[in-house]
C-alpha atoms as a PDB file:
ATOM      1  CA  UNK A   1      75.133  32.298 -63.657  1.00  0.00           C
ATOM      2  CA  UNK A   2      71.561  33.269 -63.401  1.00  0.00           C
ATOM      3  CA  UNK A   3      71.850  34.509 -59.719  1.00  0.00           C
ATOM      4  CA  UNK A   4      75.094  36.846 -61.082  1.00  0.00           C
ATOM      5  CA  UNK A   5      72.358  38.326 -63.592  1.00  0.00           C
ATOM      6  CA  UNK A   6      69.445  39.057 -60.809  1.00  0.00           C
ATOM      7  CA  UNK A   7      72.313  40.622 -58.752  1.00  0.00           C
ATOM      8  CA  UNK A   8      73.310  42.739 -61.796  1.00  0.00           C
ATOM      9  CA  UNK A   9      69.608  43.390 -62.562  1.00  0.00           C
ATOM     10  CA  UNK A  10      69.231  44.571 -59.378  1.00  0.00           C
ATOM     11  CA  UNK A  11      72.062  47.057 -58.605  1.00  0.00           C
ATOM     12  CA  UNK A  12      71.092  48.725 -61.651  1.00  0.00           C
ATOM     13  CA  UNK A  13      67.542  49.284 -61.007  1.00  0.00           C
ATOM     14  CA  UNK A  14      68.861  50.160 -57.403  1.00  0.00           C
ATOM     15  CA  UNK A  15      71.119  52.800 -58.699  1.00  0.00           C
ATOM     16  CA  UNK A  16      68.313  54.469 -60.379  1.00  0.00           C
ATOM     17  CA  UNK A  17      65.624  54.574 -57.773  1.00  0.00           C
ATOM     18  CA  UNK A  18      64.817  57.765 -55.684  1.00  0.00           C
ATOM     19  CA  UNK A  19      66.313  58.784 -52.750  1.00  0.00           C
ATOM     20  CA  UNK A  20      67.371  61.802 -51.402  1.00  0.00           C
ATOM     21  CA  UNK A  21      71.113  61.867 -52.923  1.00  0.00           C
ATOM     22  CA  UNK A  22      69.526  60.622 -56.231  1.00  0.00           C
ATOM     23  CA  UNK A  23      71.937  62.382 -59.331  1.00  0.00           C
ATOM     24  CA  UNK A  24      72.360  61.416 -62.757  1.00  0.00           C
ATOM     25  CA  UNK A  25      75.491  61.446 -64.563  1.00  0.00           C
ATOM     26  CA  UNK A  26      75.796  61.730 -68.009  1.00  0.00           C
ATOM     27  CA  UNK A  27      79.224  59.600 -68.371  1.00  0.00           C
ATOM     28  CA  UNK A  28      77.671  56.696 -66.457  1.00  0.00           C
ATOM     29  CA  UNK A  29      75.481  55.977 -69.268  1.00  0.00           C
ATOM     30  CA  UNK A  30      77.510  57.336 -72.390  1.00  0.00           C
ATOM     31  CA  UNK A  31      76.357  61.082 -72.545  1.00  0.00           C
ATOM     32  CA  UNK A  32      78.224  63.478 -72.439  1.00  0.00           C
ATOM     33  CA  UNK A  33      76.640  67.342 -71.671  1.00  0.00           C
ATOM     34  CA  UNK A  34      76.067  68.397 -75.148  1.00  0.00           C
ATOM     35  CA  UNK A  35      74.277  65.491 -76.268  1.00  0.00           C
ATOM     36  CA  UNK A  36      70.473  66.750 -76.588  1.00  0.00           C
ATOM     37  CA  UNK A  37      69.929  66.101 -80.428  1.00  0.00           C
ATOM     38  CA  UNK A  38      67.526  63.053 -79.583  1.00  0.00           C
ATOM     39  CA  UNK A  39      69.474  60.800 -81.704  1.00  0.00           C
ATOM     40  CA  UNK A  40      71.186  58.561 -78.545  1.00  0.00           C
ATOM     41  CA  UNK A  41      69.784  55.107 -77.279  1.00  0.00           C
ATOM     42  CA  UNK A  42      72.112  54.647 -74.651  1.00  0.00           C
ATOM     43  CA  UNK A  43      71.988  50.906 -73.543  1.00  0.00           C
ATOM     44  CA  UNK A  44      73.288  48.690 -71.028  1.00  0.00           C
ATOM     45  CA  UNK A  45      71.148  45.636 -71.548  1.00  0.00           C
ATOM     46  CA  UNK A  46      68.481  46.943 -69.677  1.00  0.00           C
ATOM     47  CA  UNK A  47      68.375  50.291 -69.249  1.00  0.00           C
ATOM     48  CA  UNK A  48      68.220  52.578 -71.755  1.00  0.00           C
ATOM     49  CA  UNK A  49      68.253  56.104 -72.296  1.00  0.00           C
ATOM     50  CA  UNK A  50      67.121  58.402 -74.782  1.00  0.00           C
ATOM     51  CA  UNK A  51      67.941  62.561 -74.743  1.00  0.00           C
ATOM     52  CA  UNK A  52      65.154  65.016 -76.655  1.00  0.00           C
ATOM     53  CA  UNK A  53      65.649  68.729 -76.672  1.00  0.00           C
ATOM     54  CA  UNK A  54      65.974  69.492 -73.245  1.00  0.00           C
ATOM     55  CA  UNK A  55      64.943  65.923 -71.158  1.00  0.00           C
ATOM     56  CA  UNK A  56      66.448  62.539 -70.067  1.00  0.00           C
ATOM     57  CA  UNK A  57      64.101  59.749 -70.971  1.00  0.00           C
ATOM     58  CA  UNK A  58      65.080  56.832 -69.199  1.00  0.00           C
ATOM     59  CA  UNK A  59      63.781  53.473 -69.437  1.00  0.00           C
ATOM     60  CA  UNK A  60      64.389  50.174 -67.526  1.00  0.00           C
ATOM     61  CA  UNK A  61      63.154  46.689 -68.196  1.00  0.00           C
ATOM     62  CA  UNK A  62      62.664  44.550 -65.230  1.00  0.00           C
ATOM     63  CA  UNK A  63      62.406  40.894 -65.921  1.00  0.00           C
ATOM     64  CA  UNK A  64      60.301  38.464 -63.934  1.00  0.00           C
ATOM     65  CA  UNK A  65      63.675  37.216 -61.938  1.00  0.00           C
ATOM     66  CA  UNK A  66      64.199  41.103 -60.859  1.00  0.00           C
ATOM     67  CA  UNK A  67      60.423  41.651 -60.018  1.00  0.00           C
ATOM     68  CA  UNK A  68      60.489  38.737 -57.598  1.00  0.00           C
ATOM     69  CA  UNK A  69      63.720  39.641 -56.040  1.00  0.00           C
ATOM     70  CA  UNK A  70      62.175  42.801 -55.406  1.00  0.00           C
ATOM     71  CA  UNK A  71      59.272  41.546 -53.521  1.00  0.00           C
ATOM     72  CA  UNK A  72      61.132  39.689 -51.788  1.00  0.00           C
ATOM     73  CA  UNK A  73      64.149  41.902 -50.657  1.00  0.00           C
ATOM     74  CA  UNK A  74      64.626  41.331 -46.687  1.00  0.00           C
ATOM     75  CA  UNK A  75      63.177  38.094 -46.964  1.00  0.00           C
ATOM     76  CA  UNK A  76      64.164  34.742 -46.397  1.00  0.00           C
ATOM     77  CA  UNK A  77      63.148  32.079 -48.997  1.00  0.00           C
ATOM     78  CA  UNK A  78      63.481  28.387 -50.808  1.00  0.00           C
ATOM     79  CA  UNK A  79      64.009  28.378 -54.254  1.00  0.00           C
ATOM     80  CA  UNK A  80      60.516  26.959 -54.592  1.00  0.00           C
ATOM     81  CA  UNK A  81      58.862  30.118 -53.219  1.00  0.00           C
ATOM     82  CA  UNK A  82      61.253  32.412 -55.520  1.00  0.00           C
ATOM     83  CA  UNK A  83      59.833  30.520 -58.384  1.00  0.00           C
ATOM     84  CA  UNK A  84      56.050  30.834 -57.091  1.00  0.00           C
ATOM     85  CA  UNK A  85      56.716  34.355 -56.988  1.00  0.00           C
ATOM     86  CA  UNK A  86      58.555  34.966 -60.434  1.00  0.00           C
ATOM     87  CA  UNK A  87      55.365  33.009 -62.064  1.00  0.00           C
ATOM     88  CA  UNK A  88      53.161  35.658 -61.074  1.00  0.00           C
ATOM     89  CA  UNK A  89      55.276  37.845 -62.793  1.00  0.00           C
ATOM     90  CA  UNK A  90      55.937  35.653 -66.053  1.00  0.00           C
ATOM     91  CA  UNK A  91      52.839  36.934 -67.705  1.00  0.00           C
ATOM     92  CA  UNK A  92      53.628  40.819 -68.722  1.00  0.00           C
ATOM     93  CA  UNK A  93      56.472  42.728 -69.493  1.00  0.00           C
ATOM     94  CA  UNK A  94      57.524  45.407 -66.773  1.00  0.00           C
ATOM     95  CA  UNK A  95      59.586  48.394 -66.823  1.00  0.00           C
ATOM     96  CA  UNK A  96      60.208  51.602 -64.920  1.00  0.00           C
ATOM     97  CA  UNK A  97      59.749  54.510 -67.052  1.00  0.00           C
ATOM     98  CA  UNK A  98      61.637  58.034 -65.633  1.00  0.00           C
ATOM     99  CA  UNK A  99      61.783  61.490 -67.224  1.00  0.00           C
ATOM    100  CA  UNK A 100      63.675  64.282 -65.946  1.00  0.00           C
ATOM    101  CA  UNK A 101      65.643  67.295 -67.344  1.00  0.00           C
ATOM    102  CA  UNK A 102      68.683  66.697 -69.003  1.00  0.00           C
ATOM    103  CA  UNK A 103      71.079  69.250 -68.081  1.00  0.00           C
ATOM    104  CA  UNK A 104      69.391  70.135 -64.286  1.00  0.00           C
ATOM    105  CA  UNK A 105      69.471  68.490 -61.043  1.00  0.00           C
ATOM    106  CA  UNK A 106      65.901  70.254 -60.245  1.00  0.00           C
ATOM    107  CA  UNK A 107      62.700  68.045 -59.822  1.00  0.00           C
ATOM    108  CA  UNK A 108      61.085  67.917 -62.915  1.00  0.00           C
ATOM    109  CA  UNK A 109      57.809  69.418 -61.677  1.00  0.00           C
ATOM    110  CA  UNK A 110      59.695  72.246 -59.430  1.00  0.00           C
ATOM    111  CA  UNK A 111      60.934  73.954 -62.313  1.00  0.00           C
ATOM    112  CA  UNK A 112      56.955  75.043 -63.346  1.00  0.00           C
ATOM    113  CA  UNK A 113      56.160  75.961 -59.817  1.00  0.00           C
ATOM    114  CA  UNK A 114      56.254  79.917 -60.759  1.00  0.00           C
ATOM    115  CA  UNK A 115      53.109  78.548 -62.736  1.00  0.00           C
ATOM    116  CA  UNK A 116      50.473  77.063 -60.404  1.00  0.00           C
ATOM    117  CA  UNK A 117      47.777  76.272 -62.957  1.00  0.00           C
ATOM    118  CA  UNK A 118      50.529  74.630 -65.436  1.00  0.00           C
ATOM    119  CA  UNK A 119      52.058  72.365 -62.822  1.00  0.00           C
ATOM    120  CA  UNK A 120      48.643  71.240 -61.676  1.00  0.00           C
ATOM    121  CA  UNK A 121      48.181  70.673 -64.782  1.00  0.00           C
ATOM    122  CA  UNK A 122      51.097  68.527 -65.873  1.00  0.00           C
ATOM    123  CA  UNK A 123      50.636  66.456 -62.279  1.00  0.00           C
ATOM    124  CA  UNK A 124      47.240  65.700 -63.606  1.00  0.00           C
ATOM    125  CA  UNK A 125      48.394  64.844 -66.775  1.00  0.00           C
ATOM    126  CA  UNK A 126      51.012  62.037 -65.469  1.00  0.00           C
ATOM    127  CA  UNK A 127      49.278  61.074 -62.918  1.00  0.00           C
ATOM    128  CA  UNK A 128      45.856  60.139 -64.720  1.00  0.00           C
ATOM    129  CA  UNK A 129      46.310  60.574 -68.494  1.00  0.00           C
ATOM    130  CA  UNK A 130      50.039  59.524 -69.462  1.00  0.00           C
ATOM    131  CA  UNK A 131      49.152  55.767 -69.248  1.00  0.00           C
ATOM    132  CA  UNK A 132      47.199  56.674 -72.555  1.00  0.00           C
ATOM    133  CA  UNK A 133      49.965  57.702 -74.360  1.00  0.00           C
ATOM    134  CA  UNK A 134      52.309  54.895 -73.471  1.00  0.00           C
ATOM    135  CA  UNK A 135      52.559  52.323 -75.838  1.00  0.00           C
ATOM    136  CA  UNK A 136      54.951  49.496 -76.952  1.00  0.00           C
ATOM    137  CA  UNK A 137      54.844  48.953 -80.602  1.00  0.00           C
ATOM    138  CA  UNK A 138      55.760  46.206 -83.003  1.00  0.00           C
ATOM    139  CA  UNK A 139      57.864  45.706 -86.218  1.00  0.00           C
ATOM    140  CA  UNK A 140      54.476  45.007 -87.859  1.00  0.00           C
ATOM    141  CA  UNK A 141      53.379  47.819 -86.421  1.00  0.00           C
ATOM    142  CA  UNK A 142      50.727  45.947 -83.938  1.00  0.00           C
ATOM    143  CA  UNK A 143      50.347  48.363 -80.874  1.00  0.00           C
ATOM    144  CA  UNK A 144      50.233  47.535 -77.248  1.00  0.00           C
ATOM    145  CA  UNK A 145      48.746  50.136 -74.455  1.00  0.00           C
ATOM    146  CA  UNK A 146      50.034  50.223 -71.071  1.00  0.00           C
ATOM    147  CA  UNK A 147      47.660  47.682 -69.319  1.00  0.00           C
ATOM    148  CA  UNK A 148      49.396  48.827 -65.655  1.00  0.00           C
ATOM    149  CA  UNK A 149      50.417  52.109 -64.561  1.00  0.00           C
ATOM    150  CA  UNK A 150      51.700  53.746 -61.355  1.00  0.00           C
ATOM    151  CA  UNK A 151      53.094  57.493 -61.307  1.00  0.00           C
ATOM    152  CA  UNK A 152      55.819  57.988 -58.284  1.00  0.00           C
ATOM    153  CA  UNK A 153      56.444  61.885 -57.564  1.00  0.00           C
ATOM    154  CA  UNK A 154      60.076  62.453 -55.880  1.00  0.00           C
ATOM    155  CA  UNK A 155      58.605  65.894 -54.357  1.00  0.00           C
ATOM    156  CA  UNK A 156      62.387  67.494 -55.181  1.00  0.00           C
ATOM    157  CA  UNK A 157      63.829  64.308 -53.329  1.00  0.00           C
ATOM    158  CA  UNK A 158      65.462  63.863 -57.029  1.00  0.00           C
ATOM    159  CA  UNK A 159      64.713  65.334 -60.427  1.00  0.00           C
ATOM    160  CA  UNK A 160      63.493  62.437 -62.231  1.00  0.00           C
ATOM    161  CA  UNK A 161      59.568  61.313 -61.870  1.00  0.00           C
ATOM    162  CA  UNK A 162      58.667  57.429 -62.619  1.00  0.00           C
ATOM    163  CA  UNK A 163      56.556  55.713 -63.789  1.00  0.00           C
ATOM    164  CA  UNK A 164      56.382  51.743 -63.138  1.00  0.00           C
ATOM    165  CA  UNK A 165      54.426  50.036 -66.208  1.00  0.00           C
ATOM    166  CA  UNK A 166      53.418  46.722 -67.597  1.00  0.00           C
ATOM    167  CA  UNK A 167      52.237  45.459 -70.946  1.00  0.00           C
ATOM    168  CA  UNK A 168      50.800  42.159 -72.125  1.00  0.00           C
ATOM    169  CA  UNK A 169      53.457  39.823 -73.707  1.00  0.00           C
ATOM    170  CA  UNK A 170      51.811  39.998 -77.137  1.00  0.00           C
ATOM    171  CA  UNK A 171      54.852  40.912 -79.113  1.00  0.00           C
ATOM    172  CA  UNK A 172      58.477  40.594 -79.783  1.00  0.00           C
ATOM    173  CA  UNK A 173      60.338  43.149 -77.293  1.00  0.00           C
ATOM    174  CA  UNK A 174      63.574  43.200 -79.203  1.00  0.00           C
ATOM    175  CA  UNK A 175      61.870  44.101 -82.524  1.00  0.00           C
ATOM    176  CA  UNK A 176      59.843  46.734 -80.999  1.00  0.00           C
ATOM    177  CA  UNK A 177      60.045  50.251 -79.847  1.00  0.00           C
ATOM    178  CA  UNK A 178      58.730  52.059 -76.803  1.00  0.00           C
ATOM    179  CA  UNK A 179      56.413  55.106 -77.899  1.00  0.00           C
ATOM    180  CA  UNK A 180      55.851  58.148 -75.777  1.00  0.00           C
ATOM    181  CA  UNK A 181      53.888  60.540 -76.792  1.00  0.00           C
ATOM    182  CA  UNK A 182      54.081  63.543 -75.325  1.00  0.00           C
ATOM    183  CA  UNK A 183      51.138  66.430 -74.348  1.00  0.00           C
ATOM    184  CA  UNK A 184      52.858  68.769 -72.009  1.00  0.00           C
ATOM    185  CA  UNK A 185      56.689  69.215 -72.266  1.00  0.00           C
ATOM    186  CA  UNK A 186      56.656  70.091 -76.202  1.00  0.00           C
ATOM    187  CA  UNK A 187      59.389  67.059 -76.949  1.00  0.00           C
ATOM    188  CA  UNK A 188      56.288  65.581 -78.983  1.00  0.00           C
ATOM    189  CA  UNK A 189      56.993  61.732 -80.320  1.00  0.00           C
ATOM    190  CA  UNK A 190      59.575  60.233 -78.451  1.00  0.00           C
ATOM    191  CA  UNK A 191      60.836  56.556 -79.464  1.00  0.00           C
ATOM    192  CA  UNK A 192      62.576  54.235 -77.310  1.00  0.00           C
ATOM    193  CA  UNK A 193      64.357  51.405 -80.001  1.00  0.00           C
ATOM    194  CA  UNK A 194      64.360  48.140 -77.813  1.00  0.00           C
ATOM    195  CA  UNK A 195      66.338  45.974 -79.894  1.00  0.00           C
ATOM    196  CA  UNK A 196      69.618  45.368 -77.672  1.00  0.00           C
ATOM    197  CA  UNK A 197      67.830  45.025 -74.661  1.00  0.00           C
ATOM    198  CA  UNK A 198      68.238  42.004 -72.581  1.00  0.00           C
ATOM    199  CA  UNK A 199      64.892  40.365 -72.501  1.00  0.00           C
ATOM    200  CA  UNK A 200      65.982  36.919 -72.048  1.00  0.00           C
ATOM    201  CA  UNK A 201      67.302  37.195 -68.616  1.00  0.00           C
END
């Protein structure tokens, strides 16, 4: 049963990572074109997505099990060196963080390049300073910052950009929410509820 979930874990991280016929469609995860009131947490155990004014937030846990498969994709291995690998993993919480428009199939960044200083800007901005403004926070309100950060740009290969994170396993996932807060595309606080995501697989 647990290898069915790793496979499952793992086309649906697949199906969201960049490639050069990367597209987004709003039915696959329960939007529908009109849906921009920031109200959705679209969830399918763990992925979730979340629609403010005029941007997709999407964000995808990926559980110890997926983050070993991952590093060891093309690989041949026992189960003992699948589980040395998942314990290395067993100690933070990691997800894959993506943000693109929500009604455009242009790269995120593209659609400021009329404005040179702006989209410097902004690519400075996620790729030094948004790790500052990622946090996970608790029902009781205790606050964990992003301890690991990595921007990914797509260069117009797809309109989302990512962002793979980790956090300390100091609190409850399910009773927490994921907090961006934004600094340069005017969508402000944006909340992430995490409690009907999957984080015992």
């Amino acid at each position: 049963m647990k290898i069915i979930i790793w496979i499952v874990c793992a086309i649906i991280v697949a199906s969201s990572s960049t490639n050069c016929t990367d597209r987004y469609n709003h039915n696959d995860v329960g939007l529908d074109g009109n849906s921009s009131t920031g109200n959705e947490d679209v969830t399918n155990k763990i992925k979730i997505v979340k629609v403010k004014d005029d941007y997709s937030f999407e964000l995808i846990f990926k559980p110890a099990n997926l983050m070993a498969l991952q590093e060891l994709r093309n690989k041949s291995y026992s189960n003992s060196e699948f589980d040395s690998v998942k314990a290395g993993y067993e100690g933070m919480n990691y997800f894959t963080f993506s943000i693109r428009p929500d009604k455009s199939n242009m790269d995120l960044l593209n659609q400021f390049s009329s404005d040179k200083a702006k989209m410097d800007s902004m690519i400075n901005y996620f790729a030094f300073y948004i790790q500052d403004d990622l946090n996970l926070i608790s029902s009781q309100q205790d606050t964990l910052k992003c301890k690991l950060f990595h921007f990914e740009r797509s260069f117009g290969a797809s309109p989302f950009i990512r962002f793979n994170l980790a956090f300390d396993k100091d609190i409850e996932l399910n009773s927490s929410i994921f907090n961006y807060s934004d600094k340069v595309l005017g969508v402000g606080i944006v909340d992430i509820n995490l409690k009907n995501l999957a984080s015992d697989i």
